[in-house]
C-alpha atoms as a PDB file:
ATOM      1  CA  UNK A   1      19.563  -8.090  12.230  1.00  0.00           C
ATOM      2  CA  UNK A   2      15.749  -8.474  11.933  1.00  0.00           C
ATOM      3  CA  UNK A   3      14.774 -12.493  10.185  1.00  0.00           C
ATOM      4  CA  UNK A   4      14.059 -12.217   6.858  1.00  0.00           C
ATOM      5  CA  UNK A   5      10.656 -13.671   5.637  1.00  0.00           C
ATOM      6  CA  UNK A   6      11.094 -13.564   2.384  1.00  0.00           C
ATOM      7  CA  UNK A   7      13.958 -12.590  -0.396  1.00  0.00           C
ATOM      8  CA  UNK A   8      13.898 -12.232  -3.854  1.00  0.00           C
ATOM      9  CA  UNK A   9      17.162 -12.451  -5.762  1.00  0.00           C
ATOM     10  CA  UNK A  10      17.251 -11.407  -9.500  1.00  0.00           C
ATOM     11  CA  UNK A  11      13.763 -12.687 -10.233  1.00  0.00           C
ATOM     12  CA  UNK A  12      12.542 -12.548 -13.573  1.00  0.00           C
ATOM     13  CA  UNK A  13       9.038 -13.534 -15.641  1.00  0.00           C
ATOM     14  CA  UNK A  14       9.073 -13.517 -19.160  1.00  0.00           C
ATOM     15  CA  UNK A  15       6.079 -14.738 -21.403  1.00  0.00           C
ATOM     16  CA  UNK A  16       7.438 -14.992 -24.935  1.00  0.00           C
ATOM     17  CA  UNK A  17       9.057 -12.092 -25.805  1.00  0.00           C
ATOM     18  CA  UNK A  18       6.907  -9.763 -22.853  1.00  0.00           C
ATOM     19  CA  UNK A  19       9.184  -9.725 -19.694  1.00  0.00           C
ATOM     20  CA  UNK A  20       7.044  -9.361 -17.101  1.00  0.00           C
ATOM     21  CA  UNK A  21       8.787  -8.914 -13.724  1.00  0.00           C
ATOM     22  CA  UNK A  22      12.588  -7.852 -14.985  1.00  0.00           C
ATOM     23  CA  UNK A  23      15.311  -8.692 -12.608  1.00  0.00           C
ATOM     24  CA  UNK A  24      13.899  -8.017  -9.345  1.00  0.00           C
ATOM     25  CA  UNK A  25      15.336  -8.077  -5.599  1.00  0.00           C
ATOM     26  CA  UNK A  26      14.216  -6.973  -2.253  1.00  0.00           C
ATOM     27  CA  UNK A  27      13.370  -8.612   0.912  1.00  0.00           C
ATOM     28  CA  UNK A  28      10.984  -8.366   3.986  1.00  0.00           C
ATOM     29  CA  UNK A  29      11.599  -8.216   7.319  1.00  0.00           C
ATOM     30  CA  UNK A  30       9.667 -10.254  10.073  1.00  0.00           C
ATOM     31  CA  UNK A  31       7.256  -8.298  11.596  1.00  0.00           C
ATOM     32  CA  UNK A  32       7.537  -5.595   8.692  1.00  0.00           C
ATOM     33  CA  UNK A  33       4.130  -3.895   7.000  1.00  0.00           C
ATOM     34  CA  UNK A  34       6.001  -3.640   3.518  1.00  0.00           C
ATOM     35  CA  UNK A  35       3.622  -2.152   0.803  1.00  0.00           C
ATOM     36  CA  UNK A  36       4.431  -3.215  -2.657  1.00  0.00           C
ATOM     37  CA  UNK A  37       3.340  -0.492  -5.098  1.00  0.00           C
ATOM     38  CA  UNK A  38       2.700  -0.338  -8.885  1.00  0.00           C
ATOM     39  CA  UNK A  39       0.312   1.023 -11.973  1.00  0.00           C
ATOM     40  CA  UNK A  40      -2.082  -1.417 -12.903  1.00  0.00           C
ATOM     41  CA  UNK A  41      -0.313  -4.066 -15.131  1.00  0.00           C
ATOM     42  CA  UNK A  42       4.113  -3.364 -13.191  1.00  0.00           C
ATOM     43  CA  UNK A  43       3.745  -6.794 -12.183  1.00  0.00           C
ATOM     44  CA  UNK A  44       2.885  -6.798  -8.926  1.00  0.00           C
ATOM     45  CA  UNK A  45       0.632  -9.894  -8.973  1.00  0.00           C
ATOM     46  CA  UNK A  46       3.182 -12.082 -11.105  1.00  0.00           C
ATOM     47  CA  UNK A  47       5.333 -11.363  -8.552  1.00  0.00           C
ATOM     48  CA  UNK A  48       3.328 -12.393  -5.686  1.00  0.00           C
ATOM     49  CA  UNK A  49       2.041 -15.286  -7.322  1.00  0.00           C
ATOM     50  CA  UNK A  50       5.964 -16.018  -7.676  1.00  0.00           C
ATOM     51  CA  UNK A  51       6.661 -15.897  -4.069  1.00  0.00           C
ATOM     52  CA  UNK A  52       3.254 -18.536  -3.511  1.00  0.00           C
ATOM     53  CA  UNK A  53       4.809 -20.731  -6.036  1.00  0.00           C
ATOM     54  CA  UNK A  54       1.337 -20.700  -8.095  1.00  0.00           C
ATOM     55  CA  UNK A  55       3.600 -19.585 -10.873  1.00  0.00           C
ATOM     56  CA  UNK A  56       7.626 -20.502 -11.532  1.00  0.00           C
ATOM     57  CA  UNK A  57      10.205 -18.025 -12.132  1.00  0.00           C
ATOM     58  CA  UNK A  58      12.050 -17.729 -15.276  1.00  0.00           C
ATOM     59  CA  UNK A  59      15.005 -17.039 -13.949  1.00  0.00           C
ATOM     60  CA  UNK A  60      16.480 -15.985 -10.014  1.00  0.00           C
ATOM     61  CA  UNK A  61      15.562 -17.597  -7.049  1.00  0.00           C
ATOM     62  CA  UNK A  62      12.284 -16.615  -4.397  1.00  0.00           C
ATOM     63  CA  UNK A  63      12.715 -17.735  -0.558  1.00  0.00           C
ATOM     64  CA  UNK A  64      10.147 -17.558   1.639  1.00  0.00           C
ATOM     65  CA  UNK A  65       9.869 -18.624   5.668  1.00  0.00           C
ATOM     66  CA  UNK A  66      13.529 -20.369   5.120  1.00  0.00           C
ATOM     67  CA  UNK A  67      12.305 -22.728   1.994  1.00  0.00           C
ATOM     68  CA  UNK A  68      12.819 -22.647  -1.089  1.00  0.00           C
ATOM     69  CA  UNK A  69       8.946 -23.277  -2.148  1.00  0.00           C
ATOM     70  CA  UNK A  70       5.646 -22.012  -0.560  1.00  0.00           C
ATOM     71  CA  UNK A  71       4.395 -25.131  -0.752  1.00  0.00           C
ATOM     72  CA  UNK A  72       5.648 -26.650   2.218  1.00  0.00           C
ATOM     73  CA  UNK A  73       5.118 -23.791   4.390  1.00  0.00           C
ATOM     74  CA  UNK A  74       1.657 -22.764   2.849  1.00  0.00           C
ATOM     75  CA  UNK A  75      -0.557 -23.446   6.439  1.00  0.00           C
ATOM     76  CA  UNK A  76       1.634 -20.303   7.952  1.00  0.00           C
ATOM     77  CA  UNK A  77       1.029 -18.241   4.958  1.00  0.00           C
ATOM     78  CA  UNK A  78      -2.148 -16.229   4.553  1.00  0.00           C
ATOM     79  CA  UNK A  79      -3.124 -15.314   0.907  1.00  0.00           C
ATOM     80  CA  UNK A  80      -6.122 -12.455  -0.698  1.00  0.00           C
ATOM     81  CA  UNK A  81      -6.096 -12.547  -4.179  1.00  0.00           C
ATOM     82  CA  UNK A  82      -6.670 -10.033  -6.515  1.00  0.00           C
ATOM     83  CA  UNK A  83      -9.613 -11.982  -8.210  1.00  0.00           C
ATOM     84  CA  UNK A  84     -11.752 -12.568  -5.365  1.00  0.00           C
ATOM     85  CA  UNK A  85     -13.942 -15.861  -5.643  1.00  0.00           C
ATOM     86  CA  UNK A  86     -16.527 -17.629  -2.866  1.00  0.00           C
ATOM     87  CA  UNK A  87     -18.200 -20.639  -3.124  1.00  0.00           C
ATOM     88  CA  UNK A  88     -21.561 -19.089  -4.095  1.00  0.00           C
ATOM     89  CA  UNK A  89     -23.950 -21.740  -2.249  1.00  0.00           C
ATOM     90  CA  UNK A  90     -21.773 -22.131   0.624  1.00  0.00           C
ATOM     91  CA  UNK A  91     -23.021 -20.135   4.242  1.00  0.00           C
ATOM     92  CA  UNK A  92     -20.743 -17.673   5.441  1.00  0.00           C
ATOM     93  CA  UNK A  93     -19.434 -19.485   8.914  1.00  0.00           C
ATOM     94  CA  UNK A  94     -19.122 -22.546   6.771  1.00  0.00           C
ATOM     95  CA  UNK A  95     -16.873 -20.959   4.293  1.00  0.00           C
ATOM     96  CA  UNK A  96     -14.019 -19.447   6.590  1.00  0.00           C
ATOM     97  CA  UNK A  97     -14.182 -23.081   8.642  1.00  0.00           C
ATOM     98  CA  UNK A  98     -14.114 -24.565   5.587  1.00  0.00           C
ATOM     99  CA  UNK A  99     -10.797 -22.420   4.037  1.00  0.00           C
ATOM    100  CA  UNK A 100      -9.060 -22.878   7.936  1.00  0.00           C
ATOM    101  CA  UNK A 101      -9.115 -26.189   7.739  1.00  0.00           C
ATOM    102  CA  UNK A 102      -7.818 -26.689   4.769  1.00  0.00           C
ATOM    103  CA  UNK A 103      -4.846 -24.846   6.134  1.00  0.00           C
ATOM    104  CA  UNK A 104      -4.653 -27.129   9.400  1.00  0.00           C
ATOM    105  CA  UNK A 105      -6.653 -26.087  12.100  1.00  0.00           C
ATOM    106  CA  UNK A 106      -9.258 -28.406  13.830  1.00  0.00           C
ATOM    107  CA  UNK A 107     -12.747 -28.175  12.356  1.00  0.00           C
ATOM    108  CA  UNK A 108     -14.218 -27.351  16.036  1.00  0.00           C
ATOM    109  CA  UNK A 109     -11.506 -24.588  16.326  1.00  0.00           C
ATOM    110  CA  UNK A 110     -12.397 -23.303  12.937  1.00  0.00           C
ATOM    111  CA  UNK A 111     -15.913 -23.183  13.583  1.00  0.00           C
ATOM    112  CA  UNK A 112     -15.756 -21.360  16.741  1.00  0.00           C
ATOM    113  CA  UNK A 113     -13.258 -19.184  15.359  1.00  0.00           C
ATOM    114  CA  UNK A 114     -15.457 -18.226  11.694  1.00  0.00           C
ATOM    115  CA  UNK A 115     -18.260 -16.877  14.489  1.00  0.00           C
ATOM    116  CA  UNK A 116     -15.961 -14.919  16.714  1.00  0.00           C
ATOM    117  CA  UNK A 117     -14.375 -13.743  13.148  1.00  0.00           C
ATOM    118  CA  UNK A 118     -17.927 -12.513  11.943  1.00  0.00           C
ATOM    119  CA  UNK A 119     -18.855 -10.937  14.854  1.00  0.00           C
ATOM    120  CA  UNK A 120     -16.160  -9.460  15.060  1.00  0.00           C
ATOM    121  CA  UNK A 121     -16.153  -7.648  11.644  1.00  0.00           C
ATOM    122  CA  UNK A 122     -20.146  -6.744  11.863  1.00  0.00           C
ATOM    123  CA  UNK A 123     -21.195  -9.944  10.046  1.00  0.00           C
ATOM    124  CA  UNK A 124     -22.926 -11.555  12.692  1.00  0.00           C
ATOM    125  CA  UNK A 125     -26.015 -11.975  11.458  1.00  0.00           C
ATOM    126  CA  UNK A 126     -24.991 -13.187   8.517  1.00  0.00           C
ATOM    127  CA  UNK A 127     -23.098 -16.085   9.751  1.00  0.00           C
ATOM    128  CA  UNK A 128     -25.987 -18.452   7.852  1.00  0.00           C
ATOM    129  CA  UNK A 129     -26.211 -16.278   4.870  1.00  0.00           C
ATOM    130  CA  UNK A 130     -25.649 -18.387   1.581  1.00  0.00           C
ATOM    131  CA  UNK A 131     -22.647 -16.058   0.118  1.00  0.00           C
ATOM    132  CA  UNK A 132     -24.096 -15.126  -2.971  1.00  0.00           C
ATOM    133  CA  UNK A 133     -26.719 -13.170  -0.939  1.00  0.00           C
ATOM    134  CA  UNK A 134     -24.019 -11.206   0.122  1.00  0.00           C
ATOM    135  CA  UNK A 135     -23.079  -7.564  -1.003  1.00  0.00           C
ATOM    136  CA  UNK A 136     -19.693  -6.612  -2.770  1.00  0.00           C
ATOM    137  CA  UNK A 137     -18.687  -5.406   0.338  1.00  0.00           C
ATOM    138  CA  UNK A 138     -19.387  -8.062   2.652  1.00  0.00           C
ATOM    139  CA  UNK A 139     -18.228 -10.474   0.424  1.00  0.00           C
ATOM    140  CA  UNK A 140     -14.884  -8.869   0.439  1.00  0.00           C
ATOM    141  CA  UNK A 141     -14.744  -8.843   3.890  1.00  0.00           C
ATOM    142  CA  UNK A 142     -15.723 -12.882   4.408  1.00  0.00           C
ATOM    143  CA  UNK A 143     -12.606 -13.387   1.526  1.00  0.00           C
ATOM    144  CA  UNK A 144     -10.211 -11.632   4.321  1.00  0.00           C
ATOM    145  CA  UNK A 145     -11.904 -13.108   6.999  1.00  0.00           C
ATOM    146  CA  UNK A 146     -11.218 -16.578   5.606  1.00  0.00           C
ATOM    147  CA  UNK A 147      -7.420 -15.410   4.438  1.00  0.00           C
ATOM    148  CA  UNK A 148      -6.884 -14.832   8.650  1.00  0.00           C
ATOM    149  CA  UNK A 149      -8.487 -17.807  10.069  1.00  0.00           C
ATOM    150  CA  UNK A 150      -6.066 -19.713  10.569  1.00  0.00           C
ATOM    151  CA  UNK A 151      -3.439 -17.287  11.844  1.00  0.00           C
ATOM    152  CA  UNK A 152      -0.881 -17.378   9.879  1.00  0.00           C
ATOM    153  CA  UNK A 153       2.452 -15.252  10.526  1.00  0.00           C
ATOM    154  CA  UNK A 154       2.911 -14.156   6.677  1.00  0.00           C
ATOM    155  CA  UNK A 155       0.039 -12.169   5.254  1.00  0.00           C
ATOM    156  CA  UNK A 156       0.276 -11.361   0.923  1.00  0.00           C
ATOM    157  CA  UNK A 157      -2.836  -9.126   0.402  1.00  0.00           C
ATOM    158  CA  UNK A 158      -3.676  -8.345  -3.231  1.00  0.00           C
ATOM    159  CA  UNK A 159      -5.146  -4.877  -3.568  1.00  0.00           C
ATOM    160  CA  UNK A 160      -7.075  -5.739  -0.189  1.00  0.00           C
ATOM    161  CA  UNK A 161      -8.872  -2.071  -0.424  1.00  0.00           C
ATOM    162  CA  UNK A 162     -10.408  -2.946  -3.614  1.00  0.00           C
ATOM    163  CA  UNK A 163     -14.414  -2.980  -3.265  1.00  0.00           C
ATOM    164  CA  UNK A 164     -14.455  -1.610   0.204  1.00  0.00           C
ATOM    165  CA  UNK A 165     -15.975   1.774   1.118  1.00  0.00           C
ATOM    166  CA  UNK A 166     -14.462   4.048   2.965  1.00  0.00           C
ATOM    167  CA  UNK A 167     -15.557   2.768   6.491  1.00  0.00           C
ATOM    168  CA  UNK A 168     -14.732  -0.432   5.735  1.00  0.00           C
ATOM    169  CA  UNK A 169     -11.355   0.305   4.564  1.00  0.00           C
ATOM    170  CA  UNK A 170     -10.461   2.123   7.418  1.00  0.00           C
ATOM    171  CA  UNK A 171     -11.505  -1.232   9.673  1.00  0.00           C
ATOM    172  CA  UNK A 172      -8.994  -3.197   7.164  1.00  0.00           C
ATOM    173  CA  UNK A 173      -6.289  -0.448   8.261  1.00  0.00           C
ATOM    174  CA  UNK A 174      -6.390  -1.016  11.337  1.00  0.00           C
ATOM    175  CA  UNK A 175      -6.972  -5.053  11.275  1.00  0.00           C
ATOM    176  CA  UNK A 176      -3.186  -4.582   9.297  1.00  0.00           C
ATOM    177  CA  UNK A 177      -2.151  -2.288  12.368  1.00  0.00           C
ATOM    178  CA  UNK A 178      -2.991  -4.941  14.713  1.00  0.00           C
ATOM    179  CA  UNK A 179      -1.968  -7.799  13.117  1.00  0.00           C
ATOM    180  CA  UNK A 180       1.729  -6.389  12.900  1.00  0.00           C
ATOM    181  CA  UNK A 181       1.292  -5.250  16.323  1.00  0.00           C
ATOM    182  CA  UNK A 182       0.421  -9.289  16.500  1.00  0.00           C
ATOM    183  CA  UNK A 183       3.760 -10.064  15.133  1.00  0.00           C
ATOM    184  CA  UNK A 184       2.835 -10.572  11.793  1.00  0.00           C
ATOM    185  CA  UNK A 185       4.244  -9.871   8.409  1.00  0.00           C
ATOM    186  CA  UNK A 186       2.340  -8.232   5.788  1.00  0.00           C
ATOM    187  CA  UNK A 187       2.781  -7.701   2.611  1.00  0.00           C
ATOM    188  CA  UNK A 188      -0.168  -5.868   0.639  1.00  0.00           C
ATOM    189  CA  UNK A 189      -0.443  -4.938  -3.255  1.00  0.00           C
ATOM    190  CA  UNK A 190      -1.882  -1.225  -3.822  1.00  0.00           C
ATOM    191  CA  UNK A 191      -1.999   1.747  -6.546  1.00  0.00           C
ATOM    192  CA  UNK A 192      -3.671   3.879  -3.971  1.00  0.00           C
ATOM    193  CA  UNK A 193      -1.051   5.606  -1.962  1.00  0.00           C
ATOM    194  CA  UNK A 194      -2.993   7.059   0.388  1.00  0.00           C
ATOM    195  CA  UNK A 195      -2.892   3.271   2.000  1.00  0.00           C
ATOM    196  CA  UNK A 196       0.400   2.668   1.583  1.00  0.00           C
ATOM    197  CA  UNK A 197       1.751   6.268   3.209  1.00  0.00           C
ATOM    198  CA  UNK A 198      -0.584   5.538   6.426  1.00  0.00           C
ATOM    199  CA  UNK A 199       0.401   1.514   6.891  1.00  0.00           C
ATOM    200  CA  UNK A 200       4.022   0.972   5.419  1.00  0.00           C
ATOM    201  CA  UNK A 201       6.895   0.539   7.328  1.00  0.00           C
ATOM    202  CA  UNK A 202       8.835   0.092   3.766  1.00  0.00           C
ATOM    203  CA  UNK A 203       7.651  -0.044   0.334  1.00  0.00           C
ATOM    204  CA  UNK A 204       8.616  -1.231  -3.036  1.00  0.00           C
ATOM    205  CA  UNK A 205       7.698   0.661  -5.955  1.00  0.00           C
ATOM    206  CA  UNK A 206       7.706  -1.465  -9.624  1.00  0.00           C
ATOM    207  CA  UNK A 207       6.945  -0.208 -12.978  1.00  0.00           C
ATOM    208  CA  UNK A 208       7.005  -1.979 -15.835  1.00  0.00           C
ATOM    209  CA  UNK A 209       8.234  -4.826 -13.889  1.00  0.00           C
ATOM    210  CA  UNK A 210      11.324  -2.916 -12.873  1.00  0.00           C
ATOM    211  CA  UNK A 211      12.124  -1.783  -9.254  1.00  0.00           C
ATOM    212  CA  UNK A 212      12.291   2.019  -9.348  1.00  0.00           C
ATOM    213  CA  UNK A 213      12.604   2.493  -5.555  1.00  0.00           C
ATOM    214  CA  UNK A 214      12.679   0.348  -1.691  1.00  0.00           C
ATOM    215  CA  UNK A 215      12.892   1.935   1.458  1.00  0.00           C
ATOM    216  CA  UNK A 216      10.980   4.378   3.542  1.00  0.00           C
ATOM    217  CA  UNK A 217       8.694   7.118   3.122  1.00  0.00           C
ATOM    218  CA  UNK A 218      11.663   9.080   4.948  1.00  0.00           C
ATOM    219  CA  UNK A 219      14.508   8.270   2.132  1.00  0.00           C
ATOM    220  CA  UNK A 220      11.953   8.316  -0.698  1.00  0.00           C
ATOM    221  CA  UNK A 221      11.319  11.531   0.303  1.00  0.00           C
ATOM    222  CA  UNK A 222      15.258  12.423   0.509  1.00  0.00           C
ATOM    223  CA  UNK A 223      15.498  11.677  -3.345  1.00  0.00           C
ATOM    224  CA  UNK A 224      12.840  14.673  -3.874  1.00  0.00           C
ATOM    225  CA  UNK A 225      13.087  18.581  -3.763  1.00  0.00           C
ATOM    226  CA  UNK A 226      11.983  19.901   0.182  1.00  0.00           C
ATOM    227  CA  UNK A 227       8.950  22.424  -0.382  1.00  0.00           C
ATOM    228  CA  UNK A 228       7.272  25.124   1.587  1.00  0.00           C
ATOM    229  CA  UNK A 229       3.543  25.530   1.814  1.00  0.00           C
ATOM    230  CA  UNK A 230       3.031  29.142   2.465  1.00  0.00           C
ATOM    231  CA  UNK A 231      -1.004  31.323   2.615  1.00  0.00           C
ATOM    232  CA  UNK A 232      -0.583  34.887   2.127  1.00  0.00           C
ATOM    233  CA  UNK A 233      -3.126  37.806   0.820  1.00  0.00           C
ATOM    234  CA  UNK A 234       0.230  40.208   0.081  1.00  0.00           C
ATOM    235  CA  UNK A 235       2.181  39.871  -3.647  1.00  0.00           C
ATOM    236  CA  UNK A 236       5.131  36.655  -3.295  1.00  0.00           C
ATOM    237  CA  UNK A 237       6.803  37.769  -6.163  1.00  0.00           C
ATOM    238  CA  UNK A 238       9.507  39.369  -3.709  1.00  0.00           C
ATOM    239  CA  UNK A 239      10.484  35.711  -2.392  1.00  0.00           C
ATOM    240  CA  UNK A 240      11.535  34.112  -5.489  1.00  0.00           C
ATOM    241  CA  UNK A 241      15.119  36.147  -4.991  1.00  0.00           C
ATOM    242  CA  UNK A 242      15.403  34.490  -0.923  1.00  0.00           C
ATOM    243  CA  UNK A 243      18.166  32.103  -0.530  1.00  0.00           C
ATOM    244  CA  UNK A 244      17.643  28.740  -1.691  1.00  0.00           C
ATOM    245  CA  UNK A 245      14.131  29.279  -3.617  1.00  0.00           C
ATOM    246  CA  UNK A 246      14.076  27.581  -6.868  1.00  0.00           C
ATOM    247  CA  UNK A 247      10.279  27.685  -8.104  1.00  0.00           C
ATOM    248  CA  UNK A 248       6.798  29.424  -6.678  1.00  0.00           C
ATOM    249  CA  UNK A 249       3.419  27.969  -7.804  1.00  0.00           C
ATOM    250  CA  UNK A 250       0.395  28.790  -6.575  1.00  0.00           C
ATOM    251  CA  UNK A 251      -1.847  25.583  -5.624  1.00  0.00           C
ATOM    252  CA  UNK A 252      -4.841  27.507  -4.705  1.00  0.00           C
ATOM    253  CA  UNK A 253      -6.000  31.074  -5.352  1.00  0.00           C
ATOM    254  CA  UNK A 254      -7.112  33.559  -2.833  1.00  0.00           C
ATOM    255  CA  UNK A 255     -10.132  33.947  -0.809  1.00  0.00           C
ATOM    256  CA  UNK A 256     -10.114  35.882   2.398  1.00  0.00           C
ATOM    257  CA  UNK A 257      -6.816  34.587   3.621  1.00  0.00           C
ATOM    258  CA  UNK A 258      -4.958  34.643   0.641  1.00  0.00           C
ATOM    259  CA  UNK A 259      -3.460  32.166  -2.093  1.00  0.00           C
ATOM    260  CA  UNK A 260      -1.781  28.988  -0.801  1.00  0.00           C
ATOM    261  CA  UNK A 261       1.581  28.588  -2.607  1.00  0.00           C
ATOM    262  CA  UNK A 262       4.470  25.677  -2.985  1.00  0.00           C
ATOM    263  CA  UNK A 263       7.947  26.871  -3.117  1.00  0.00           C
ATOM    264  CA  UNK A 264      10.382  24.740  -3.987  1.00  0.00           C
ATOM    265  CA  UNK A 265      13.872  24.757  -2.343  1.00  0.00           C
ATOM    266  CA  UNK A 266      17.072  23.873  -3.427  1.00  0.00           C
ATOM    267  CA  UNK A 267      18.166  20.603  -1.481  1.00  0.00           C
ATOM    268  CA  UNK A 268      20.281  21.745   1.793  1.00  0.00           C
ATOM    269  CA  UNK A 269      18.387  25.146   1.901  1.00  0.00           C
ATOM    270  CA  UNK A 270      17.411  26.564   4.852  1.00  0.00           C
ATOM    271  CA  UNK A 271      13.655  26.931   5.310  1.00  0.00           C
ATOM    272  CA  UNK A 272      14.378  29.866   8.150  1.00  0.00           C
ATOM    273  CA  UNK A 273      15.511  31.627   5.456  1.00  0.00           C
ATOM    274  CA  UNK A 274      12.703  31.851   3.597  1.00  0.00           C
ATOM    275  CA  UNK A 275      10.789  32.862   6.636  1.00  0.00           C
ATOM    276  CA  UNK A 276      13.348  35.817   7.059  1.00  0.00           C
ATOM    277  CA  UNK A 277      13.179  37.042   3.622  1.00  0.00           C
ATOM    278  CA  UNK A 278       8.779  37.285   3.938  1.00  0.00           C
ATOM    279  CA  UNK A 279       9.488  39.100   7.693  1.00  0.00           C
ATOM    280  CA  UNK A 280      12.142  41.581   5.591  1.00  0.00           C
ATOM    281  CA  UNK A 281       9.492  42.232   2.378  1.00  0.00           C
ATOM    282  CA  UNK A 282       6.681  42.961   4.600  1.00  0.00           C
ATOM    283  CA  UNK A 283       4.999  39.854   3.330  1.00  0.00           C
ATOM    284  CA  UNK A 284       1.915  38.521   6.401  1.00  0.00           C
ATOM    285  CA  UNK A 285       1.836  34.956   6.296  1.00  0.00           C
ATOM    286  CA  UNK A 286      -1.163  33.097   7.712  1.00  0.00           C
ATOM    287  CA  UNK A 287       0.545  29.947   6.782  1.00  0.00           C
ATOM    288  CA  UNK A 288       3.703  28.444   6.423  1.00  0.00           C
ATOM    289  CA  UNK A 289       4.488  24.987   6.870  1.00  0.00           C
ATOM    290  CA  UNK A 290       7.476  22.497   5.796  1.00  0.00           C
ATOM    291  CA  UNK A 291       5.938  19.999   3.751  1.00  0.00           C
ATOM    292  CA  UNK A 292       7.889  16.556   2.033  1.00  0.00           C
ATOM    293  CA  UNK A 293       7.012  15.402  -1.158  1.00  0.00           C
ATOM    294  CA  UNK A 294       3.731  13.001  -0.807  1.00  0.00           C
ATOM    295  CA  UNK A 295       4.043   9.615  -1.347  1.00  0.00           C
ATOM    296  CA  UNK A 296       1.846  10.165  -4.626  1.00  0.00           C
ATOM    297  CA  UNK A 297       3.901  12.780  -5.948  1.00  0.00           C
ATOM    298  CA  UNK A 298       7.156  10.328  -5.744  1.00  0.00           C
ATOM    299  CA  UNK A 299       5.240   7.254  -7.129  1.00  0.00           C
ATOM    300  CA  UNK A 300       3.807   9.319 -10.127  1.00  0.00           C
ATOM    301  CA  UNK A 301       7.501  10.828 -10.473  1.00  0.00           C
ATOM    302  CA  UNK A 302       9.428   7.477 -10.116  1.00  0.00           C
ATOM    303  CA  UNK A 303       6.539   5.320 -12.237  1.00  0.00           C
ATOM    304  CA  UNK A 304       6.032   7.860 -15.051  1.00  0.00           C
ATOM    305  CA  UNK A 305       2.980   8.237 -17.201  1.00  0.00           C
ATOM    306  CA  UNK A 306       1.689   4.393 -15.874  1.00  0.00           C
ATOM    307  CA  UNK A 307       1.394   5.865 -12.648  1.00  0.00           C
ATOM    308  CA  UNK A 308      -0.742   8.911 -13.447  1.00  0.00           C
ATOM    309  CA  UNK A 309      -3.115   6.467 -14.854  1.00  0.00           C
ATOM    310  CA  UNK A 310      -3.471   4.279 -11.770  1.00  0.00           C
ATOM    311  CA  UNK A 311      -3.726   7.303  -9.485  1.00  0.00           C
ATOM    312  CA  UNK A 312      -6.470   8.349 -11.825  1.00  0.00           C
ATOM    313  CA  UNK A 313      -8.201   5.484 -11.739  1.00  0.00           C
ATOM    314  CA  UNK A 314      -7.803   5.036  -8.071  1.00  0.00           C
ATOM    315  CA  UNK A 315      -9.500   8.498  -7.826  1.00  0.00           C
ATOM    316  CA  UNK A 316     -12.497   7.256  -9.797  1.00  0.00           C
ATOM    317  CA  UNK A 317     -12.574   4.461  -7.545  1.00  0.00           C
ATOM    318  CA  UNK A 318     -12.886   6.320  -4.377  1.00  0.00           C
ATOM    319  CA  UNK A 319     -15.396   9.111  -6.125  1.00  0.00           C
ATOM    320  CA  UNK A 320     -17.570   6.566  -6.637  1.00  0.00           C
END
């Protein structure tokens, strides 16, 4: 059995009356990418800020690196909030030496390690920039610089892909990549799924402070309908009658090759089948490929109308 990092047993938040994280359990594995996924406002943050001990439980009990409290094991924990926040008039260099000391590590180790950290992530030249004369971007990427420092073996990332442009998010995937290759644990906070479905080993998804599903991509995707994604210029109408169809839509309308359609199969059925029945009708397929449910299609279907909202936004986000 993998070591468990951290466990959550019946957790809950309440303020008031307003119960924000509602009787929640899972755990993490050591060495585990585990994504933990939610609409703006499911609670993901309370419950990270749980785990970190910034905040106490209501009820249940949070154990993390075999104690009880973060507190005593804080210098192997790495943390990126949500609300990012730099010392304005502090230098670049000076500010991730200054954050990986605080968490243990000798200033002359820290120093040399900001630079090589800087370099590394094409800030360089920066490395005596006051941070305020920073862009968004960079700025973002000095806040995860100084959240690695001081290598710590238990990463919580709050939305890490927030402010970053596509480029730059792509260097954050693969910084996640290398620090599990690394041994490290990670846990990151997302509503865009397009993350979480390239980096997760397991993921957690909470709405409304409940825990709607944990596992992998592979069982989520067990809970859901298989589908067929077939391109063809001839009528389908014919294939709604093969063996273990249950719905046709077309996703997009013809050009020269045809219409691209989903067809949705009964669970067990045999996509052959399908295949057969087009080859009997006469029906020319320039497509036709097995496809599971995406990861957003099961979050929006397990976290409701919350979840259409997020994705929404998250769209915005990356159109802009």
């Amino acid at each position: 059995m993998p070591e468990t990092v951290v466990t959550l047993e019946n957790v809950v938040k309440r303020y008031g009356t307003f119960t924000a994280v509602d009787d929640l359990s899972f755990s993490v594995a050591r060495g585990e990418i585990f994504g933990f996924l939610g609409p703006n406002g499911a609670g993901k943050t309370t419950t990270l800020r749980m785990m970190l001990d910034i905040i106490s439980p209501s009820a249940g009990r949070i154990a993390i690196l075999g104690s009880a409290s973060a507190i005593p094991v804080r210098h192997r924990i790495g943390y990126l909030p949500e609300e990012r926040g730099l010392y304005r008039k502090m230098k670049a260099a000076q500010t991730i030496a200054y954050f990986a000391q605080l968490r243990g590590m000798p200033a002359k180790a820290a120093k040399l390690k900001a630079h090589e950290l800087l370099e590394r992530f094409g800030l360089g030249e920066f490395a005596r920039s006051k941070n305020e004369a920073l862009s968004k971007g960079m700025a973002q990427k000095l806040q995860l610089l100084t959240t690695i420092a001081h290598d710590p073996e238990f990463l919580i990332l709050d939305e890490p892909f927030s402010g970053l442009d596509p480029i730059n998010q792509h260097v954050l995937e693969e910084l996640i990549r290398e620090l599990r290759e690394n041994g490290k644990t990670i846990i990151f906070s997302t509503h865009v799924m397009q993350h979480a479905e390239r980096l997760c080993d397991r993921f957690l998804i909470l709405a409304k402070g409940r825990r709607r599903f944990e596992g992998t991509l592979t069982e989520a995707r067990a809970v859901f309908p298989p589908c067929l994604l077939l391109q063809t210029a001839d009528q389908i109408s014919p294939l709604s009658s093969a063996p273990g169809v249950l719905n046709i839509a077309e996703k997009e309308s013809g050009d020269e090759g045809g219409s691209v359609y989903e067809v949705e199969l009964a669970r067990g059925a045999d996509p052959q089948q399908v295949l057969k029945a087009a080859f009997d009708a006469g029906i020319r397929l320039s497509r036709f490929e097995h496809a599971g449910a995406t990861l957003h299609d099961i979050f929006v279907s397990l976290a409701g109308d919350d979840a259409e909202s997020a994705t929404d936004t998250a769209g915005s986000e990356r159109a802009a």
